[in-house]
C-alpha atoms as a PDB file:
ATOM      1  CA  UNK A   1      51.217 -29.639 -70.366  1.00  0.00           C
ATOM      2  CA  UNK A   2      52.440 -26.170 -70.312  1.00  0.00           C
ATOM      3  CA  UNK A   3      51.320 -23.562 -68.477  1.00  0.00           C
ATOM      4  CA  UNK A   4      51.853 -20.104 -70.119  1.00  0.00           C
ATOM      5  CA  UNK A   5      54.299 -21.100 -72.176  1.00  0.00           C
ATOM      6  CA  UNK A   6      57.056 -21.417 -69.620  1.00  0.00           C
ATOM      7  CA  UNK A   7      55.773 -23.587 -66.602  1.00  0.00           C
ATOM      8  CA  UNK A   8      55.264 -27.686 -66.571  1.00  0.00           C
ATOM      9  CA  UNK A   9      52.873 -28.767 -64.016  1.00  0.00           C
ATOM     10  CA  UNK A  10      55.180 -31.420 -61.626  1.00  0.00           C
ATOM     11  CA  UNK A  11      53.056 -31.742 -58.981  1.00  0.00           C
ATOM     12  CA  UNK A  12      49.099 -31.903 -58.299  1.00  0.00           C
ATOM     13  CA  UNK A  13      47.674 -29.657 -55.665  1.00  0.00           C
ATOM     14  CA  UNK A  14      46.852 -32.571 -53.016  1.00  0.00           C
ATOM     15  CA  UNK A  15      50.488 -33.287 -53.343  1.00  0.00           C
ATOM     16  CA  UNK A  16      51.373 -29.446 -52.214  1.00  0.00           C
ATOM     17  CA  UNK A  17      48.711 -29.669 -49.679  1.00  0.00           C
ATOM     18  CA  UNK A  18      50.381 -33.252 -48.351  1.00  0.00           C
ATOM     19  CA  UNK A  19      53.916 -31.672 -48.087  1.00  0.00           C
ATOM     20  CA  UNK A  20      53.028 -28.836 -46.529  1.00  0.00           C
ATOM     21  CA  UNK A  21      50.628 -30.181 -43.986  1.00  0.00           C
ATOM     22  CA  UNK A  22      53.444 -32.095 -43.355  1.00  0.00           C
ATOM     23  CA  UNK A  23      56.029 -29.572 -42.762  1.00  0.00           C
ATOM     24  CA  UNK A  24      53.999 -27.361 -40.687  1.00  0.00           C
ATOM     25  CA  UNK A  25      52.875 -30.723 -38.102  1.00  0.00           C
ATOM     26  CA  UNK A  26      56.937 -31.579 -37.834  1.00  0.00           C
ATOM     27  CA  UNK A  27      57.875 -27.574 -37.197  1.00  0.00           C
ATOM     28  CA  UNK A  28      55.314 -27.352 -34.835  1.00  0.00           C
ATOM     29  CA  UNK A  29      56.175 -30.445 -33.008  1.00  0.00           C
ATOM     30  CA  UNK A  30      59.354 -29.384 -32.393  1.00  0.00           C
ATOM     31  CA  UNK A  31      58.664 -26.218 -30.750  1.00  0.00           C
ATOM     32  CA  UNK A  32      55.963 -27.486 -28.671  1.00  0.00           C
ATOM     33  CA  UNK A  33      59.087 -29.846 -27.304  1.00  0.00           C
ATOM     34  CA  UNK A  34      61.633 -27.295 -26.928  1.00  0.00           C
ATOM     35  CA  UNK A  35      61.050 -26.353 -23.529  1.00  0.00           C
ATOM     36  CA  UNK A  36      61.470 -29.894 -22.380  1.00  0.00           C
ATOM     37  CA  UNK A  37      64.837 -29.088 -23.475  1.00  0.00           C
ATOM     38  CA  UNK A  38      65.844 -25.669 -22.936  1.00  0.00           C
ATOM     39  CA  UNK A  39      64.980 -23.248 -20.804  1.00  0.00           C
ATOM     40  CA  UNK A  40      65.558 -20.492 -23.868  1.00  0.00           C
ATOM     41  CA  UNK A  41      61.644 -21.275 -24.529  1.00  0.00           C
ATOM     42  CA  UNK A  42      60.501 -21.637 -21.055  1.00  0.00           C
ATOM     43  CA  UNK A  43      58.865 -18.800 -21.885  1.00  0.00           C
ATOM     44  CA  UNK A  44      56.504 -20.749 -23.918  1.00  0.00           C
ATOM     45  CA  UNK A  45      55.015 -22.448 -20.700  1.00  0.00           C
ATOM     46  CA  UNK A  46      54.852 -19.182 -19.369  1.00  0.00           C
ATOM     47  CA  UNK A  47      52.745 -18.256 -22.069  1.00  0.00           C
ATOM     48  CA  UNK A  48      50.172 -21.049 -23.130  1.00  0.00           C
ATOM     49  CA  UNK A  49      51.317 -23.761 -19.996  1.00  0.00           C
ATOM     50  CA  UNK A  50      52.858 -26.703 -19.965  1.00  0.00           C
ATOM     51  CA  UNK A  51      49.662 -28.742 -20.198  1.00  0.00           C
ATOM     52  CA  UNK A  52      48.259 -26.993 -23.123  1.00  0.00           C
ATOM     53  CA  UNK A  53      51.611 -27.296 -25.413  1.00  0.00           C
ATOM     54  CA  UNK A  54      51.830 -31.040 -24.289  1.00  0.00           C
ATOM     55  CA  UNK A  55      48.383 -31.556 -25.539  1.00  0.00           C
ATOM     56  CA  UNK A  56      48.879 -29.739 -28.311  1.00  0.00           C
ATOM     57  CA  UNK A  57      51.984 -31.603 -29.196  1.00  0.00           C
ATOM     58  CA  UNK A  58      49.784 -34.734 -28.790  1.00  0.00           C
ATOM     59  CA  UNK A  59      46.899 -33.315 -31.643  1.00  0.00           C
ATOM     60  CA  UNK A  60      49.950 -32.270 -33.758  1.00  0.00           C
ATOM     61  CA  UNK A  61      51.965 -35.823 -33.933  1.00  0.00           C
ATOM     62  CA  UNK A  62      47.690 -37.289 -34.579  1.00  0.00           C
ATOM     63  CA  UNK A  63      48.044 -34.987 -37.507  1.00  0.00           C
ATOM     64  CA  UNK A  64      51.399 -35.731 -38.378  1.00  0.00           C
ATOM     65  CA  UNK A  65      51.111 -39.287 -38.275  1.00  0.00           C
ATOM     66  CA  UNK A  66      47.430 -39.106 -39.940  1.00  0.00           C
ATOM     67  CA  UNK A  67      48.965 -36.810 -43.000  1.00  0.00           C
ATOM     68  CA  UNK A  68      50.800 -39.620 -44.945  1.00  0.00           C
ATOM     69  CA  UNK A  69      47.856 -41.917 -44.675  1.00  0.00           C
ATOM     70  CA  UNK A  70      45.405 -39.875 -46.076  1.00  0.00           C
ATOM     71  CA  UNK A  71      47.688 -38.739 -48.629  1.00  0.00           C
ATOM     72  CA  UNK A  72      48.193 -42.052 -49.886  1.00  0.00           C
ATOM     73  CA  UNK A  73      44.029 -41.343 -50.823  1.00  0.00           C
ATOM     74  CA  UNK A  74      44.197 -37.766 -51.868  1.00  0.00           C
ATOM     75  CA  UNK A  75      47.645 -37.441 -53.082  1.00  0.00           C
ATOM     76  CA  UNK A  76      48.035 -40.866 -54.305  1.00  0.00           C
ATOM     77  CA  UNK A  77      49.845 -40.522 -57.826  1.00  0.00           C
ATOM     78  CA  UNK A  78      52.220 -38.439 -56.560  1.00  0.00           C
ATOM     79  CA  UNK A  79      52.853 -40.622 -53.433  1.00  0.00           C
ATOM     80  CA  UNK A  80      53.217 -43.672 -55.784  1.00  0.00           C
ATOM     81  CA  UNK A  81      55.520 -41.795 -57.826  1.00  0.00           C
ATOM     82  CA  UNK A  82      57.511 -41.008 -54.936  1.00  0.00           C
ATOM     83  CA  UNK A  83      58.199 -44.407 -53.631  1.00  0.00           C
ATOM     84  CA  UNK A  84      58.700 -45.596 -57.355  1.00  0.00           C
ATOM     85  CA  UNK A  85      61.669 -43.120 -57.518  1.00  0.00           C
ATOM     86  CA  UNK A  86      62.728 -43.425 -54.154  1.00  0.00           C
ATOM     87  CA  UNK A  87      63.392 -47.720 -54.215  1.00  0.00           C
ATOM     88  CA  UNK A  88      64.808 -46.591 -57.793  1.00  0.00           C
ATOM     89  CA  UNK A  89      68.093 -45.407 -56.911  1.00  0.00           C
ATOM     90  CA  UNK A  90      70.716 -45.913 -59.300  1.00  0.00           C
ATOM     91  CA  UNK A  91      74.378 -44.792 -60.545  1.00  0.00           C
ATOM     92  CA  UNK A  92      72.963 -41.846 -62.392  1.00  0.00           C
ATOM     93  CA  UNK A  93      71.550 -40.641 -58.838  1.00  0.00           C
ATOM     94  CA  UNK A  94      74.798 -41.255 -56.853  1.00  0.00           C
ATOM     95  CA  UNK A  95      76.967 -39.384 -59.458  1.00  0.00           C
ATOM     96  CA  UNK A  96      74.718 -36.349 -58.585  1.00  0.00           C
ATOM     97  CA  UNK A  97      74.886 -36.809 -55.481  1.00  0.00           C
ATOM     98  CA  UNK A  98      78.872 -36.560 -55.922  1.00  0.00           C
ATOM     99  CA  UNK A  99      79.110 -33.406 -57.788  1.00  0.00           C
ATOM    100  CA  UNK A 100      75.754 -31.270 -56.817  1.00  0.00           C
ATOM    101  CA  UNK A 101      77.430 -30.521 -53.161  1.00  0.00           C
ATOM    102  CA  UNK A 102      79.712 -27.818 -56.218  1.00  0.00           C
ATOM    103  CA  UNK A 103      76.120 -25.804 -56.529  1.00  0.00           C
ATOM    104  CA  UNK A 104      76.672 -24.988 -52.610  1.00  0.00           C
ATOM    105  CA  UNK A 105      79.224 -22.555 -52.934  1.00  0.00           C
ATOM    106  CA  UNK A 106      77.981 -21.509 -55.710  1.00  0.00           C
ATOM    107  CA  UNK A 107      79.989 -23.027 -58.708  1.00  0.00           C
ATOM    108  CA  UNK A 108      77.715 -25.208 -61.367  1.00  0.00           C
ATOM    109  CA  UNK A 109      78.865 -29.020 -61.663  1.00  0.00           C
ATOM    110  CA  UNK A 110      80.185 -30.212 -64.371  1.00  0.00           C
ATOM    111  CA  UNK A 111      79.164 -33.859 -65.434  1.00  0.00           C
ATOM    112  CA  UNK A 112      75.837 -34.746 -63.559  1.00  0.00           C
ATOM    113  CA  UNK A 113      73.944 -36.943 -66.161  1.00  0.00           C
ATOM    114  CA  UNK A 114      70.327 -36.082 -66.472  1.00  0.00           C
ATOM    115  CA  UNK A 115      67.771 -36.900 -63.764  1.00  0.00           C
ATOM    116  CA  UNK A 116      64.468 -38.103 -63.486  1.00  0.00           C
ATOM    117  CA  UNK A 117      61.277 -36.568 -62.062  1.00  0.00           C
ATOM    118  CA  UNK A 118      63.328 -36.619 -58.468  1.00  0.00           C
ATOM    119  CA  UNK A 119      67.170 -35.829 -58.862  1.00  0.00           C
ATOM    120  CA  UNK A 120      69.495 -38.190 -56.533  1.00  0.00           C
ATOM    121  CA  UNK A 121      69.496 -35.602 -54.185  1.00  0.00           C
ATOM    122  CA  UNK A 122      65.437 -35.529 -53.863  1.00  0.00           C
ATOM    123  CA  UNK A 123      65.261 -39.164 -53.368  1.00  0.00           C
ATOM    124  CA  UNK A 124      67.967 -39.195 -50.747  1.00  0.00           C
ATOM    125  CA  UNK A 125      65.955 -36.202 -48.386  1.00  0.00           C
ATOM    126  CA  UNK A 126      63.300 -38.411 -49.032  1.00  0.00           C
ATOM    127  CA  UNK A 127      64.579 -41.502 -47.856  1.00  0.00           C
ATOM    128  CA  UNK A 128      65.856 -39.773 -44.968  1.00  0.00           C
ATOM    129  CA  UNK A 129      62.945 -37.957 -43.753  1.00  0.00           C
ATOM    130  CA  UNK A 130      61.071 -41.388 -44.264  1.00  0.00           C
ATOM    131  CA  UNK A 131      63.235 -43.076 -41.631  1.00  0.00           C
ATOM    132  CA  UNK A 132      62.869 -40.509 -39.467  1.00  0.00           C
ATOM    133  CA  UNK A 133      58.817 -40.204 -39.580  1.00  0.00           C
ATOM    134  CA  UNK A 134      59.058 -43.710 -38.840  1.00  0.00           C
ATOM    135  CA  UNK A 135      61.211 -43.628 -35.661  1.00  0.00           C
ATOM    136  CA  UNK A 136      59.071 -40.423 -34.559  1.00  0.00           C
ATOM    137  CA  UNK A 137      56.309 -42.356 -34.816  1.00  0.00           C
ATOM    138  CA  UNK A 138      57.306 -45.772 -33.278  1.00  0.00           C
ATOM    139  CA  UNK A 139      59.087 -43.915 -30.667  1.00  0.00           C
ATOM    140  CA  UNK A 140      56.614 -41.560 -30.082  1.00  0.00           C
ATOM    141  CA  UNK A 141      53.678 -44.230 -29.796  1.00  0.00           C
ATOM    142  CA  UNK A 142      56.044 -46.459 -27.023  1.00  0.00           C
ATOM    143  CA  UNK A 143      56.338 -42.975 -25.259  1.00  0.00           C
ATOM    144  CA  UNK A 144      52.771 -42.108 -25.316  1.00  0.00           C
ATOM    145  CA  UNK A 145      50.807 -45.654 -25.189  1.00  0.00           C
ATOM    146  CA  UNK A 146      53.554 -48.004 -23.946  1.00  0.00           C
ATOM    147  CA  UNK A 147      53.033 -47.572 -20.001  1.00  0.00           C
ATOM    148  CA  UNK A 148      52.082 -51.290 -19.031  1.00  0.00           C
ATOM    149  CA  UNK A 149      52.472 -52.620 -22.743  1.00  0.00           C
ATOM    150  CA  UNK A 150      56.269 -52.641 -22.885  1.00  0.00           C
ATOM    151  CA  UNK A 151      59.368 -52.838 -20.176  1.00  0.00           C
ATOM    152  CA  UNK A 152      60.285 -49.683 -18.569  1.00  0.00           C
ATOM    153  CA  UNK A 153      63.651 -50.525 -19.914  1.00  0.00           C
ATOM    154  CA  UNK A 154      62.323 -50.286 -23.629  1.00  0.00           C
ATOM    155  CA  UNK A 155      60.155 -46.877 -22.688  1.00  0.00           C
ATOM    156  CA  UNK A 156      63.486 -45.417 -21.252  1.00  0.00           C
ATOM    157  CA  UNK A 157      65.267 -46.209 -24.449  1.00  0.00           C
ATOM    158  CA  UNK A 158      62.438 -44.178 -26.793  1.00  0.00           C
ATOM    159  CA  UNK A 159      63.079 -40.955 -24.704  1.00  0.00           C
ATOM    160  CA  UNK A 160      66.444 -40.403 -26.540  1.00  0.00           C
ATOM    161  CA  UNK A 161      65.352 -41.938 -29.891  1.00  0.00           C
ATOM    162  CA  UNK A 162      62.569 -39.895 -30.043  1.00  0.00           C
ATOM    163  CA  UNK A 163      64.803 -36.411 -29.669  1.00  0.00           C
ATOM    164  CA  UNK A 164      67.596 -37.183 -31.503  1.00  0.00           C
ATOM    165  CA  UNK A 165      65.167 -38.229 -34.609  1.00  0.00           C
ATOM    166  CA  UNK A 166      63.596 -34.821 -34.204  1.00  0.00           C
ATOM    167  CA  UNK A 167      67.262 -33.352 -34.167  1.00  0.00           C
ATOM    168  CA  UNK A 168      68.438 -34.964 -37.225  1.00  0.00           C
ATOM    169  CA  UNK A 169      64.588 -34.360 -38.345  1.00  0.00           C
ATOM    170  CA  UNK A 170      64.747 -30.181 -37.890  1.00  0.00           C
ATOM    171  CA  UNK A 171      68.915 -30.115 -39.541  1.00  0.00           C
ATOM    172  CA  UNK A 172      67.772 -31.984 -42.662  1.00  0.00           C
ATOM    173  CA  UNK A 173      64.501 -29.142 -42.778  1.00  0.00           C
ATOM    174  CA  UNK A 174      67.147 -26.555 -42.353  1.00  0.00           C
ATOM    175  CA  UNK A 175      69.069 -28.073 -45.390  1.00  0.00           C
ATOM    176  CA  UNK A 176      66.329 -28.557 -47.503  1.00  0.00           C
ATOM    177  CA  UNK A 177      64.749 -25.269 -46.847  1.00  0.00           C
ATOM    178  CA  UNK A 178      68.366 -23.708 -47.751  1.00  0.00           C
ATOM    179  CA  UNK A 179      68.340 -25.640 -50.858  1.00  0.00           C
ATOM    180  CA  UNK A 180      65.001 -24.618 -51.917  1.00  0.00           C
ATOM    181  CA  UNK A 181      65.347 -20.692 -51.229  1.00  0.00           C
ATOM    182  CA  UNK A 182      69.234 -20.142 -51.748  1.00  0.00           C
ATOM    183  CA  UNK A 183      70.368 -22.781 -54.123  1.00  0.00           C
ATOM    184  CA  UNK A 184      67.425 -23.367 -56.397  1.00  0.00           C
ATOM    185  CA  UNK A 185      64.639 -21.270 -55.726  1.00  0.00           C
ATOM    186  CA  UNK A 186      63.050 -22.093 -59.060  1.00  0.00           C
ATOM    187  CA  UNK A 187      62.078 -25.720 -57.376  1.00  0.00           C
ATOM    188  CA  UNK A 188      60.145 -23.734 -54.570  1.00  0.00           C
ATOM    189  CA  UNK A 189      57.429 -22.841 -57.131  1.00  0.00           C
ATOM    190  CA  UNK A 190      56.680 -26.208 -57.201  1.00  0.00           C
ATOM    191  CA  UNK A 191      55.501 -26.913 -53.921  1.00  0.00           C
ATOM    192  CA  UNK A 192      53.329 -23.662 -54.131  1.00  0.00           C
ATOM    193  CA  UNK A 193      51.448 -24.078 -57.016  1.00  0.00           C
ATOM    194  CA  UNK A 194      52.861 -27.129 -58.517  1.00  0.00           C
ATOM    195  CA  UNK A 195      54.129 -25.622 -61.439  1.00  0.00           C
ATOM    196  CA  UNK A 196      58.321 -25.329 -62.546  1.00  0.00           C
ATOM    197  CA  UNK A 197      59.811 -23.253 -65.061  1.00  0.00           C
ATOM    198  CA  UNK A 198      61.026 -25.354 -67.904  1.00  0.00           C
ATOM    199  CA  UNK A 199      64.094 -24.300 -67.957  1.00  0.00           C
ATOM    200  CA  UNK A 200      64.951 -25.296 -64.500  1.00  0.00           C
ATOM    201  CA  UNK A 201      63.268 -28.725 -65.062  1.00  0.00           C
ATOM    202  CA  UNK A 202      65.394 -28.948 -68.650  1.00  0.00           C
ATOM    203  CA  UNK A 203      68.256 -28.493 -66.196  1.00  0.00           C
ATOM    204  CA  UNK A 204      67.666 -30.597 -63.606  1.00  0.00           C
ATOM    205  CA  UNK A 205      65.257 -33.258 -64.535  1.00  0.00           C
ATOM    206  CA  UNK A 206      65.960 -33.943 -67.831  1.00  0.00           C
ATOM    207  CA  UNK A 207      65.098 -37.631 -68.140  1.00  0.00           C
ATOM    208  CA  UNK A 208      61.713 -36.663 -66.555  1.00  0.00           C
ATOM    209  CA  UNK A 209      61.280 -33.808 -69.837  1.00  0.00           C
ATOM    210  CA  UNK A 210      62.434 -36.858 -72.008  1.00  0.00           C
ATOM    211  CA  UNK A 211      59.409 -39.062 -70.642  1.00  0.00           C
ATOM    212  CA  UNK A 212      56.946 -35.977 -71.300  1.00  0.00           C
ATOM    213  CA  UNK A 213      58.422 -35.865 -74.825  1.00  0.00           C
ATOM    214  CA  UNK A 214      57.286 -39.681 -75.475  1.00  0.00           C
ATOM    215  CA  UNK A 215      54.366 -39.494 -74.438  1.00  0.00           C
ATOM    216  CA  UNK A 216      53.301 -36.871 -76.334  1.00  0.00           C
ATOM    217  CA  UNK A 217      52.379 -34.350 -73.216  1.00  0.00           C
ATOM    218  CA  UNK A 218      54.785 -31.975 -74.339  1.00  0.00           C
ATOM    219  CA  UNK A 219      56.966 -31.278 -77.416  1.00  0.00           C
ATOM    220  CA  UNK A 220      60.951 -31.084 -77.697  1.00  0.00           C
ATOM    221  CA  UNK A 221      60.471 -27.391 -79.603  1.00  0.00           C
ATOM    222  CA  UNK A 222      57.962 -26.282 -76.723  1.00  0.00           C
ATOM    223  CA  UNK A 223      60.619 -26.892 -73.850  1.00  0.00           C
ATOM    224  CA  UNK A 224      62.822 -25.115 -76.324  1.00  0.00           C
ATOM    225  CA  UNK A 225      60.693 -22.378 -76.177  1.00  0.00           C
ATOM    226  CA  UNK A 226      59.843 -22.233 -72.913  1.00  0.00           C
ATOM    227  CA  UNK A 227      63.673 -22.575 -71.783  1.00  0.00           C
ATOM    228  CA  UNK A 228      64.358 -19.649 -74.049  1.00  0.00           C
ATOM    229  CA  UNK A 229      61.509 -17.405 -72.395  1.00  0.00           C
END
């Protein structure tokens, strides 16, 4: 289970590929919208047009919409995993969620009880990005398809829905990007080659190291080891 005596393998590659497929669609989304919205990146039309970034905001919300779905083929343990851990959310997860906001000026909590394979922080960026694929989606669709299938009334309504789910959509990427470079850059390794160092999974995942330990993937004296390396 241990790679070079100092990594554990969290996540498979089609997982990486699935989160980052999904990152890039969302990013690009929103700046093929931005000049709809400010004239800061009007240049942009100037550039490519305004018909080309609209269809190309089209093909990216096919792939972004599409990416899920075939990860749920591809990617599909870690998928299921997610979700598991996700509708899993317990007291453990809350009290982390209490005292981690410490670790963002820089101090190191005291008291946060061990976590699983997603800390309560994980499964609440999660959650929240799940909501808001959703209304992007639904919103999105009614927008694109909904011209004679639903009231003008309801088609009005999706217009702001639609942007302020891509608002709250780009300042929860901004968060979680901080929190992977700034705050714990050790949990970035994982969505690049799927690996973590033990030590920072010993730290922060620790009922996740205790479920490796019983089932015999990995020893108590090689996280030990490893954490010591």
């Amino acid at each position: 289970m241990l790679v070079n005596k100092k990594y554990i393998k969290r996540h498979k590659m089609g997982f990486v590929y699935f989160h980052w497929i999904n990152a890039i669609s969302f990013f690009l989304l929103f700046l093929t919208a931005l000049p709809l919205y400010t004239d800061t990146f009007r240049f942009l039309y100037d550039m490519f047009g305004a018909a080309t970034l609209q269809y190309a905001h089209r093909v990216f919300a096919v792939i972004f919409i599409a990416n899920p779905i075939i990860g749920l083929v591809t990617a599909h343990d870690g998928i299921r995993r997610l979700v598991k851990e996700v509708l899993s959310f317990g007291r453990d997860d809350i009290v982390f969620n209490q005292k981690f906001p410490a670790e963002l000026i820089g101090k190191e909590p005291e008291g946060i009880p061990p976590q699983s394979f997603y800390n309560g922080g994980e499964k609440m960026n999660i959650l929240l990005q799940a909501v808001i694929w959703a209304l992007l989606v639904i919103s999105g669709a009614v927008l694109w398809f909904g011209e004679g299938l639903v009231s003008p009334a309801i088609r009005t309504w999706m217009i702001p829905l639609h942007s302020i789910c891509a608002g709250f959509g780009f300042a929860a990427a901004i968060g979680h990007i901080y929190l992977a470079l700034g705050v714990n850059p050790d949990s970035m390794q994982g969505m690049c080659d799927g690996t973590v160092k033990a030590s920072y999974a010993a730290k922060h995942h620790g009922k996740w190291i205790d479920e490796l330990v019983a089932e015999g993937k990995v020893t108590r004296e090689e996280i030990k080891q490893a954490v010591k390396n």
